[in-house]
PDB file of N, CA and C in Angstrom:
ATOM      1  N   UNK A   1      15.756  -1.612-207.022  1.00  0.00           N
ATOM      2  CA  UNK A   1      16.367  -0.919-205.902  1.00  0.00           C
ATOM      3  C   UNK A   1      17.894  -1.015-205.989  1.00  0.00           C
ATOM      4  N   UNK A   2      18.490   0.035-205.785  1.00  0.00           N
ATOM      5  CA  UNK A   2      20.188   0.086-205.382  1.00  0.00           C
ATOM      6  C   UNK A   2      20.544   0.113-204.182  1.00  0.00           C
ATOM      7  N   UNK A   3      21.174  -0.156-204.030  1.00  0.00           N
ATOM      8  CA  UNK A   3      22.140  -0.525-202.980  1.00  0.00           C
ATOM      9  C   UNK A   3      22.990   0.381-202.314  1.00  0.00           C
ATOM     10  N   UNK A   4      22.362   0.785-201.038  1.00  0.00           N
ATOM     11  CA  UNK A   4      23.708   1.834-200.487  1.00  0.00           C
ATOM     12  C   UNK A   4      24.973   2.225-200.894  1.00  0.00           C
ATOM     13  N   UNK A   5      25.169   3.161-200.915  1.00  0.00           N
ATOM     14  CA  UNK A   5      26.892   2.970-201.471  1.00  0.00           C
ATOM     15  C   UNK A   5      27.947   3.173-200.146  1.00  0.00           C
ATOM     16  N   UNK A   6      28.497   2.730-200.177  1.00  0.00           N
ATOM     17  CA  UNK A   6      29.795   3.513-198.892  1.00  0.00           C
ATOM     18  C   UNK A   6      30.339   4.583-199.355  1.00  0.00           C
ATOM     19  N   UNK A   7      30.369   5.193-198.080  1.00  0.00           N
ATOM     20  CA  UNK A   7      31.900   6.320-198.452  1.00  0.00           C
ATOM     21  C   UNK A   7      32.521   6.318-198.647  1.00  0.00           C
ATOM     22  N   UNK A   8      33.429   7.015-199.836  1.00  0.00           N
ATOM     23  CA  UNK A   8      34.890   6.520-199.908  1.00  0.00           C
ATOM     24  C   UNK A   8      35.573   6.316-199.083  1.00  0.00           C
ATOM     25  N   UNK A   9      35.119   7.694-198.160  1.00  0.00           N
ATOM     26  CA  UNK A   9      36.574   8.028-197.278  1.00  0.00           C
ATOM     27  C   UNK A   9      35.243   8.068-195.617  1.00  0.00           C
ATOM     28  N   UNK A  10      36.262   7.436-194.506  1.00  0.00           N
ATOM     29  CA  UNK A  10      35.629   7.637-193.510  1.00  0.00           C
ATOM     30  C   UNK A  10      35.579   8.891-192.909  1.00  0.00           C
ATOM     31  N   UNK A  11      34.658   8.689-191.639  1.00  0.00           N
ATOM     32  CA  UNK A  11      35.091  10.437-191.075  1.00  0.00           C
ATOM     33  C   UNK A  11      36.202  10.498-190.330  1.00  0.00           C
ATOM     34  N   UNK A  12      36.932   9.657-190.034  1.00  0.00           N
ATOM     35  CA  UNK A  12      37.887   9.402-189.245  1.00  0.00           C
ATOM     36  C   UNK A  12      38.937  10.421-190.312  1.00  0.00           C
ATOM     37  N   UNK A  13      38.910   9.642-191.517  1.00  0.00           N
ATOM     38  CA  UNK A  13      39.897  10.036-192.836  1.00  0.00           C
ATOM     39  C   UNK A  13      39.911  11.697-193.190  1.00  0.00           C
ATOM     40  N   UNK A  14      38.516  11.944-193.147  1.00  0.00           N
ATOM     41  CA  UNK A  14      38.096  13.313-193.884  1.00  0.00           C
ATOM     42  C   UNK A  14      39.054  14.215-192.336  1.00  0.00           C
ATOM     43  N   UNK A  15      38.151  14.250-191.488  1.00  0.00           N
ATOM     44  CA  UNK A  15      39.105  15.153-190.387  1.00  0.00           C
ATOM     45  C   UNK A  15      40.165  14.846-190.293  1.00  0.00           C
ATOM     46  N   UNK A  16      41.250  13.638-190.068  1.00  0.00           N
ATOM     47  CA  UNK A  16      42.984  13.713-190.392  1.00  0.00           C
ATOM     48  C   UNK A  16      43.126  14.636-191.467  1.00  0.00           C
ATOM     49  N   UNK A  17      42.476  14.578-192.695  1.00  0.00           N
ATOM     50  CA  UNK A  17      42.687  15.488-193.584  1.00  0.00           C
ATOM     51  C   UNK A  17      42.650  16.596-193.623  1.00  0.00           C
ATOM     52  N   UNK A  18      41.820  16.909-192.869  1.00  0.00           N
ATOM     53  CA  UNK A  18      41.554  18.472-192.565  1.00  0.00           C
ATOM     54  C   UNK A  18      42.240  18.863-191.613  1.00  0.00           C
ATOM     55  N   UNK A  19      42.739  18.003-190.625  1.00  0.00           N
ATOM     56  CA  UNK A  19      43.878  18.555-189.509  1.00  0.00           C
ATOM     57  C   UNK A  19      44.911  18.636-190.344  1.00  0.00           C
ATOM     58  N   UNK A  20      45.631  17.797-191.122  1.00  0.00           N
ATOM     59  CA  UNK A  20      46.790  17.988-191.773  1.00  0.00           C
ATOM     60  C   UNK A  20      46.829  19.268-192.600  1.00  0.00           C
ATOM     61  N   UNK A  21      45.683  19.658-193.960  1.00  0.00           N
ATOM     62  CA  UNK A  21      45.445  20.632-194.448  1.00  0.00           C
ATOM     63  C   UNK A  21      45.021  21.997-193.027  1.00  0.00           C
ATOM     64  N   UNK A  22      44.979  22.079-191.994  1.00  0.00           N
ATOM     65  CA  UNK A  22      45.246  23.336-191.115  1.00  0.00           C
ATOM     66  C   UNK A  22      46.243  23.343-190.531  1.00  0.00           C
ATOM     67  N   UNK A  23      47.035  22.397-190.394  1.00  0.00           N
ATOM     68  CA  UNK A  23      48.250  22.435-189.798  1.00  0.00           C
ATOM     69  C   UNK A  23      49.276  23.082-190.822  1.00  0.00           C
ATOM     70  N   UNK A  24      48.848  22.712-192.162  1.00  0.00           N
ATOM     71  CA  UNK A  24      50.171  23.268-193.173  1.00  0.00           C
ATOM     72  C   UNK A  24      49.944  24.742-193.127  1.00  0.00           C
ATOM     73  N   UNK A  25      48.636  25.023-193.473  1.00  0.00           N
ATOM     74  CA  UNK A  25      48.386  26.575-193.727  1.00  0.00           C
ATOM     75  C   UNK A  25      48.450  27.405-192.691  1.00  0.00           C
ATOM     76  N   UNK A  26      48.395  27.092-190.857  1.00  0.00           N
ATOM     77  CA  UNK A  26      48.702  27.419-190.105  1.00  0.00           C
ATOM     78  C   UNK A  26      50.083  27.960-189.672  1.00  0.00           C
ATOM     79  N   UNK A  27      51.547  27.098-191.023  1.00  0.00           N
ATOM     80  CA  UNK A  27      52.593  26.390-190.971  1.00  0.00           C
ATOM     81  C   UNK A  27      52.851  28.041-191.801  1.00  0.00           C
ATOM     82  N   UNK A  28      52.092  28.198-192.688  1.00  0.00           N
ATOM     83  CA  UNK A  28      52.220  29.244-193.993  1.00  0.00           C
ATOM     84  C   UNK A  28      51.999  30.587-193.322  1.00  0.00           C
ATOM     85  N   UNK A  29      50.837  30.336-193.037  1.00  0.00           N
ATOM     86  CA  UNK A  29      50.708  31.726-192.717  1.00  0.00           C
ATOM     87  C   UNK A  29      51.435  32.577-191.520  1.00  0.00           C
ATOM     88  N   UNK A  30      52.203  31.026-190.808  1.00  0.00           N
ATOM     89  CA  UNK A  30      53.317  31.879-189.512  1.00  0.00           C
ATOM     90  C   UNK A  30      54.715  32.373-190.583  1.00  0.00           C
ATOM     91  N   UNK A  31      54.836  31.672-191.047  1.00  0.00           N
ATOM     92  CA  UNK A  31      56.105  31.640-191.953  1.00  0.00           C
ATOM     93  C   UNK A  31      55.686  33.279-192.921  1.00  0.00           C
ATOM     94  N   UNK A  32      54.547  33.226-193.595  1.00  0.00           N
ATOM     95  CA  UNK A  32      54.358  34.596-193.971  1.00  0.00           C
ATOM     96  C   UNK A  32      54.258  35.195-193.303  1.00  0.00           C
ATOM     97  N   UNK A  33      53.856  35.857-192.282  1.00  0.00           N
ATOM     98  CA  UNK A  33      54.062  36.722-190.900  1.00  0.00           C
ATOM     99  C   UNK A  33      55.236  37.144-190.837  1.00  0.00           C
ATOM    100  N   UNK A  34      56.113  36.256-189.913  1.00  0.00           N
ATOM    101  CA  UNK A  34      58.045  36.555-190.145  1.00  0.00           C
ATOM    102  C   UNK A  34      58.085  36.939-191.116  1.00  0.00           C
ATOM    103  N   UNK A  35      57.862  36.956-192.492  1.00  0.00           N
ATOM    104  CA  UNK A  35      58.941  37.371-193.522  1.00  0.00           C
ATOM    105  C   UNK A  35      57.757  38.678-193.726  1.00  0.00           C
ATOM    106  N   UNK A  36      57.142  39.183-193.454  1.00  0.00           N
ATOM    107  CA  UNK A  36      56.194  40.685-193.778  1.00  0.00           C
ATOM    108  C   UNK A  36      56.576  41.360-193.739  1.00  0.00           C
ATOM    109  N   UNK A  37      57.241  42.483-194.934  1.00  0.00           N
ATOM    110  CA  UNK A  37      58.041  44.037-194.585  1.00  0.00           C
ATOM    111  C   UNK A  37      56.782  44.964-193.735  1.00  0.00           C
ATOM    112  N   UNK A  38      55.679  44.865-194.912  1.00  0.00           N
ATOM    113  CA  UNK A  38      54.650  46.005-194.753  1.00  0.00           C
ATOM    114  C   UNK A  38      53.803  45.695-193.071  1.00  0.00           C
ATOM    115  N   UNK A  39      53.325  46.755-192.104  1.00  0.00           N
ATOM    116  CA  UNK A  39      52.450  46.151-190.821  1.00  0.00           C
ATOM    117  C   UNK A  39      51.202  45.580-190.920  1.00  0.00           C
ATOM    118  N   UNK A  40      50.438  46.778-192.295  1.00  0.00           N
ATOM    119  CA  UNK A  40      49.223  46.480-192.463  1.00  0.00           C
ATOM    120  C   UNK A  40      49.331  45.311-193.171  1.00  0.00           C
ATOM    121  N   UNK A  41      50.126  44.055-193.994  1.00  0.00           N
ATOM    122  CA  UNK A  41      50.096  42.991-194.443  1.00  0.00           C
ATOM    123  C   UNK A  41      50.182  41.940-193.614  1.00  0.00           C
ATOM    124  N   UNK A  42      51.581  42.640-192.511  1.00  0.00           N
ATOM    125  CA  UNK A  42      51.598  41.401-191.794  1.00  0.00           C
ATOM    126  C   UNK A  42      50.416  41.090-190.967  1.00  0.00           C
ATOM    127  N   UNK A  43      49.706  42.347-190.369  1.00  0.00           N
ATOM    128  CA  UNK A  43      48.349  42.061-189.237  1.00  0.00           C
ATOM    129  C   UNK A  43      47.089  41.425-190.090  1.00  0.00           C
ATOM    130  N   UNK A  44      47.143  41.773-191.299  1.00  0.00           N
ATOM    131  CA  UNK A  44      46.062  40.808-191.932  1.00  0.00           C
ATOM    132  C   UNK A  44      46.389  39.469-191.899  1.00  0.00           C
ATOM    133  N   UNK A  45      47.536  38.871-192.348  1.00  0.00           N
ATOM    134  CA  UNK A  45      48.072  37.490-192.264  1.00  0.00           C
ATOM    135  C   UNK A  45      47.892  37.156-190.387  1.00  0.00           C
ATOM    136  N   UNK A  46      48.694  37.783-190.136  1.00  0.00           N
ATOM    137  CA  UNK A  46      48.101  37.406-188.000  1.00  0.00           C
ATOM    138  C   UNK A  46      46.855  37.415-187.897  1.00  0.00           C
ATOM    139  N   UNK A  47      45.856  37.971-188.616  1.00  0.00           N
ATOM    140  CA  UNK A  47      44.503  37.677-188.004  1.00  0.00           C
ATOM    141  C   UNK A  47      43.814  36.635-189.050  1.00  0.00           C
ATOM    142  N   UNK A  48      44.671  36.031-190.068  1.00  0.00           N
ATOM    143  CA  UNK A  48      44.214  34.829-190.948  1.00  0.00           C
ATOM    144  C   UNK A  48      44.495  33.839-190.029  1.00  0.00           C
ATOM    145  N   UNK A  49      45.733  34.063-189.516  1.00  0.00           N
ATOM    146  CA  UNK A  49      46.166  32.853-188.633  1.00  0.00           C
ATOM    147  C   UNK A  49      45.345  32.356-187.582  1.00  0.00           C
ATOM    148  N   UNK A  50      45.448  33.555-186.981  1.00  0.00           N
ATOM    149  CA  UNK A  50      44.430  33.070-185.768  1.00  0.00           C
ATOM    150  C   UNK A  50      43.233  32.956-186.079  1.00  0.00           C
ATOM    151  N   UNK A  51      42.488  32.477-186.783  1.00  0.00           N
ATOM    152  CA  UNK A  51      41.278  32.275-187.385  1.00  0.00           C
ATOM    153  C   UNK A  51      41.670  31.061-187.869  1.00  0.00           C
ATOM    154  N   UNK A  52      42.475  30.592-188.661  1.00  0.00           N
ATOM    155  CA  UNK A  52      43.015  29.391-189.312  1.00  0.00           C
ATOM    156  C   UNK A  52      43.100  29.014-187.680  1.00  0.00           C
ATOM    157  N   UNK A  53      43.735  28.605-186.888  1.00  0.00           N
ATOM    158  CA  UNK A  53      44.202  27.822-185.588  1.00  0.00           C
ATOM    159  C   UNK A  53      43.136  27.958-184.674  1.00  0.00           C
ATOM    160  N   UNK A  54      42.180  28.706-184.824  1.00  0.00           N
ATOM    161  CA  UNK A  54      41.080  28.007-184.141  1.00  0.00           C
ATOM    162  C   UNK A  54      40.039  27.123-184.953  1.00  0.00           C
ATOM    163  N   UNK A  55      40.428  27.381-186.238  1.00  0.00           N
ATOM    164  CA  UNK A  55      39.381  26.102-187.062  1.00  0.00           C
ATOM    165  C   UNK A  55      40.533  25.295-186.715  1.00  0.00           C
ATOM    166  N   UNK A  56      41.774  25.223-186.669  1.00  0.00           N
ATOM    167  CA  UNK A  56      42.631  23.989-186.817  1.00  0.00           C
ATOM    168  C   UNK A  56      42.093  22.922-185.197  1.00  0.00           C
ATOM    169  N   UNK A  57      42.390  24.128-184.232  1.00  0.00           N
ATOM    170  CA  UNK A  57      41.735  23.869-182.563  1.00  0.00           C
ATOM    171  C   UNK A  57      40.253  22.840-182.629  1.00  0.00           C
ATOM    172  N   UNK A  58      39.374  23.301-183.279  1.00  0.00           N
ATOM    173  CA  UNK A  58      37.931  22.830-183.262  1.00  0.00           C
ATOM    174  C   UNK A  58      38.185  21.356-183.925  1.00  0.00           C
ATOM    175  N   UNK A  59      39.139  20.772-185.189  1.00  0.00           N
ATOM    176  CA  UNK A  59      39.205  19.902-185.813  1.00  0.00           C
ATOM    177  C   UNK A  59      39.617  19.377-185.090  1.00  0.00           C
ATOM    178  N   UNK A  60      40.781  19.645-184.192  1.00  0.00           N
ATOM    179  CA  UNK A  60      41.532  18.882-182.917  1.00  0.00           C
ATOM    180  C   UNK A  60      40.672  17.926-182.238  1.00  0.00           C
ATOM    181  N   UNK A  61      39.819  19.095-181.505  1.00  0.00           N
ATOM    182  CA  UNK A  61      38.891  18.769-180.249  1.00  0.00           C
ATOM    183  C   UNK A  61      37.715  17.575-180.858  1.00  0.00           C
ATOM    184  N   UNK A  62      36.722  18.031-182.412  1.00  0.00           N
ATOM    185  CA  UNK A  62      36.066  17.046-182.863  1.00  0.00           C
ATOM    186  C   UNK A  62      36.862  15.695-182.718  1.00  0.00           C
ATOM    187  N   UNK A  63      37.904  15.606-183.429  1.00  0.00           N
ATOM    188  CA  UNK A  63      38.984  14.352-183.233  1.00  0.00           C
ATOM    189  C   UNK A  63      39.000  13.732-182.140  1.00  0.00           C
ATOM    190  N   UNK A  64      39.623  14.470-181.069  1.00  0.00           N
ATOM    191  CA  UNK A  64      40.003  13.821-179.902  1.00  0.00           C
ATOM    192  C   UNK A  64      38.706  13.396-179.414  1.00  0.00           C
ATOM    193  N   UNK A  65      37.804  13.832-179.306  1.00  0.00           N
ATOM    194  CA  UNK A  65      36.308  14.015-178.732  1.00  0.00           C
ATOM    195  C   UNK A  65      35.754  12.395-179.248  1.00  0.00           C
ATOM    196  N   UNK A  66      35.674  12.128-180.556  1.00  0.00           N
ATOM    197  CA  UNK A  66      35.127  11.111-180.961  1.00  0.00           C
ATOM    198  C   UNK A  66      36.245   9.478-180.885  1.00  0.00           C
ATOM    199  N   UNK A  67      37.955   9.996-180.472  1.00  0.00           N
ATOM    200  CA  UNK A  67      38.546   9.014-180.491  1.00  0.00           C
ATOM    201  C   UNK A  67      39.543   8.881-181.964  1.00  0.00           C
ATOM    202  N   UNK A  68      39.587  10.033-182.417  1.00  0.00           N
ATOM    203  CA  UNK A  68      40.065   9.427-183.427  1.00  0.00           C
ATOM    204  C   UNK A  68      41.381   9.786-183.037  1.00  0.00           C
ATOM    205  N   UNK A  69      41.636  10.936-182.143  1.00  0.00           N
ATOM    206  CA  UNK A  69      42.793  11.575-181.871  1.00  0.00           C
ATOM    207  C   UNK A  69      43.669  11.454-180.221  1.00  0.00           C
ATOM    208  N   UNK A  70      43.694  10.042-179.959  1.00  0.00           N
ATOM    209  CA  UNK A  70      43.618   9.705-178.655  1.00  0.00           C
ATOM    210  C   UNK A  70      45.053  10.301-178.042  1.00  0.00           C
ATOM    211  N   UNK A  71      44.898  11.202-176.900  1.00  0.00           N
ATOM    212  CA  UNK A  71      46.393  11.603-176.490  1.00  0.00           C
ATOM    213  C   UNK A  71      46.333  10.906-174.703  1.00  0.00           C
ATOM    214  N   UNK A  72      47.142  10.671-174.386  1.00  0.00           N
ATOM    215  CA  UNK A  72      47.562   9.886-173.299  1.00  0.00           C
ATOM    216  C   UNK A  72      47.835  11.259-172.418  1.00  0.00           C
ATOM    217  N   UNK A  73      47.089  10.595-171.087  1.00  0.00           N
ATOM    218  CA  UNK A  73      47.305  11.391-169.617  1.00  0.00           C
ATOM    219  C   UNK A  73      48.315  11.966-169.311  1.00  0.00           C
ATOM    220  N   UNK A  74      48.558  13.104-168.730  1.00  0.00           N
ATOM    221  CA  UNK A  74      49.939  13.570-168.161  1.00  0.00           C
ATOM    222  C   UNK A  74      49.995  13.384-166.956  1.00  0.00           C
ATOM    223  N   UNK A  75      51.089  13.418-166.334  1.00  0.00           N
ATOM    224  CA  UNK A  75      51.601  13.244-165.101  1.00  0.00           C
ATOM    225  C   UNK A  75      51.602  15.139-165.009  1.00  0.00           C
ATOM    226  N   UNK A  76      50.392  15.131-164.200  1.00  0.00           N
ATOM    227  CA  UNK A  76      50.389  16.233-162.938  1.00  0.00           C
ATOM    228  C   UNK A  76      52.010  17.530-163.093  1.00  0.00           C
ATOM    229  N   UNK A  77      52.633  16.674-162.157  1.00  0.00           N
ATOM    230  CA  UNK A  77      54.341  17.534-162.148  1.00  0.00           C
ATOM    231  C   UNK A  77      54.512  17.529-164.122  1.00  0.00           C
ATOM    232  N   UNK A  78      54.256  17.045-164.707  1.00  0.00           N
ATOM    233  CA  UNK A  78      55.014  17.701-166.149  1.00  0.00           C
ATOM    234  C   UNK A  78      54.424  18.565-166.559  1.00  0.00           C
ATOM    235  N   UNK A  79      52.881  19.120-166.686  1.00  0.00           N
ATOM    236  CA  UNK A  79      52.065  19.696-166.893  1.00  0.00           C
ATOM    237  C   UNK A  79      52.925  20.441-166.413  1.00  0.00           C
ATOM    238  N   UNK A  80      53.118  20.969-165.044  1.00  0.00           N
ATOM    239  CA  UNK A  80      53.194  22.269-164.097  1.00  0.00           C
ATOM    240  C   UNK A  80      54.754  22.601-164.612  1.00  0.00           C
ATOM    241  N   UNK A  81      55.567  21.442-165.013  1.00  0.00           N
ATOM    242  CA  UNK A  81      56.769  22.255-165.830  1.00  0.00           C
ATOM    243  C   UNK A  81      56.304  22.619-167.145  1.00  0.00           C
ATOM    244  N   UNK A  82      55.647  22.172-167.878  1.00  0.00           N
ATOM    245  CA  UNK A  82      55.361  22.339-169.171  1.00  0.00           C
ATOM    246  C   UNK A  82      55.120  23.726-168.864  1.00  0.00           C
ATOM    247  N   UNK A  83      53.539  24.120-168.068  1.00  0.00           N
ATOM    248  CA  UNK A  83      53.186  25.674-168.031  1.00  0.00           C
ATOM    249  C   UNK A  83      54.305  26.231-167.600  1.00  0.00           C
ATOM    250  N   UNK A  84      55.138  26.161-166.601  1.00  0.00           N
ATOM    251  CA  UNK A  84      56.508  26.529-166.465  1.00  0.00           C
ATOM    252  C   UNK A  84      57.150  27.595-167.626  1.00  0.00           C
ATOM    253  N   UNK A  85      57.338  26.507-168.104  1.00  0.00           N
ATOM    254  CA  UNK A  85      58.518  26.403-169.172  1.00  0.00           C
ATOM    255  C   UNK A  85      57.931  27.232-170.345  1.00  0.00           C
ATOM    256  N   UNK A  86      56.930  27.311-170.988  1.00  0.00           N
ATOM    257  CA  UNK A  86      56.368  28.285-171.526  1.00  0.00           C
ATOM    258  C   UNK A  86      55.731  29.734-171.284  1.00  0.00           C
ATOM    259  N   UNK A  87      55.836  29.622-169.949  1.00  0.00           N
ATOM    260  CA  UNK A  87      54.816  30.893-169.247  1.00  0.00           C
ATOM    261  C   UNK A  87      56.411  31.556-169.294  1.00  0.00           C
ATOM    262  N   UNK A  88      57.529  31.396-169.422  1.00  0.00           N
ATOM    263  CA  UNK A  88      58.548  32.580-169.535  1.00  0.00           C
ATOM    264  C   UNK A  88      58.818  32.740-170.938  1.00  0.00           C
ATOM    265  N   UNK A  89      57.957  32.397-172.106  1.00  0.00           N
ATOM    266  CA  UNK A  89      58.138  32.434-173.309  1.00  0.00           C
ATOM    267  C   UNK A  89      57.278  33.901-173.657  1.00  0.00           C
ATOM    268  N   UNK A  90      56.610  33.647-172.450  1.00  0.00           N
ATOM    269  CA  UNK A  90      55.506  35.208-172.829  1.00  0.00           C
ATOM    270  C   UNK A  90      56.088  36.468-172.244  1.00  0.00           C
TER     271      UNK A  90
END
């Protein structure tokens, strides 16, 4: 009989990895967007993106969900400036 093997890598490890690897290409494909002469190139790259940032979103949420990605409470009033402060960005 053999002996279990371990994983190399935990799951903790594998999803950081995969958040980091969607965060870059998320990083790329905004950066290719801005620089797009052609429309029909750039709207294919905008709809890579947003497809990329909701797999990036889902890796988030698995994360945070299991603890690996712990974010600390807000204070109420910053929230309501935060939405603030971005809702005139739109």
């Amino acid at each position: 009989m053999t002996q279990q093997q371990q994983p190399l890598y935990s799951e903790k490890e594998v999803l950081a990895d995969a958040l980091a690897a969607e965060k870059a290409t998320t990083n790329h494909y905004n950066q290719f967007a801005s620089e797009c002469v052609h429309q029909g190139v750039r709207n294919a790259i905008l709809d890579c993106l947003d497809k990329e940032q909701a797999i990036q979103q889902d890796v988030f949420q698995m994360m945070h969900a299991k603890g690996y990605y712990p974010t600390p409470a807000a204070q109420s009033q910053k929230v309501e400036e935060a939405k603030q402060k971005f809702s005139q960005c739109a």
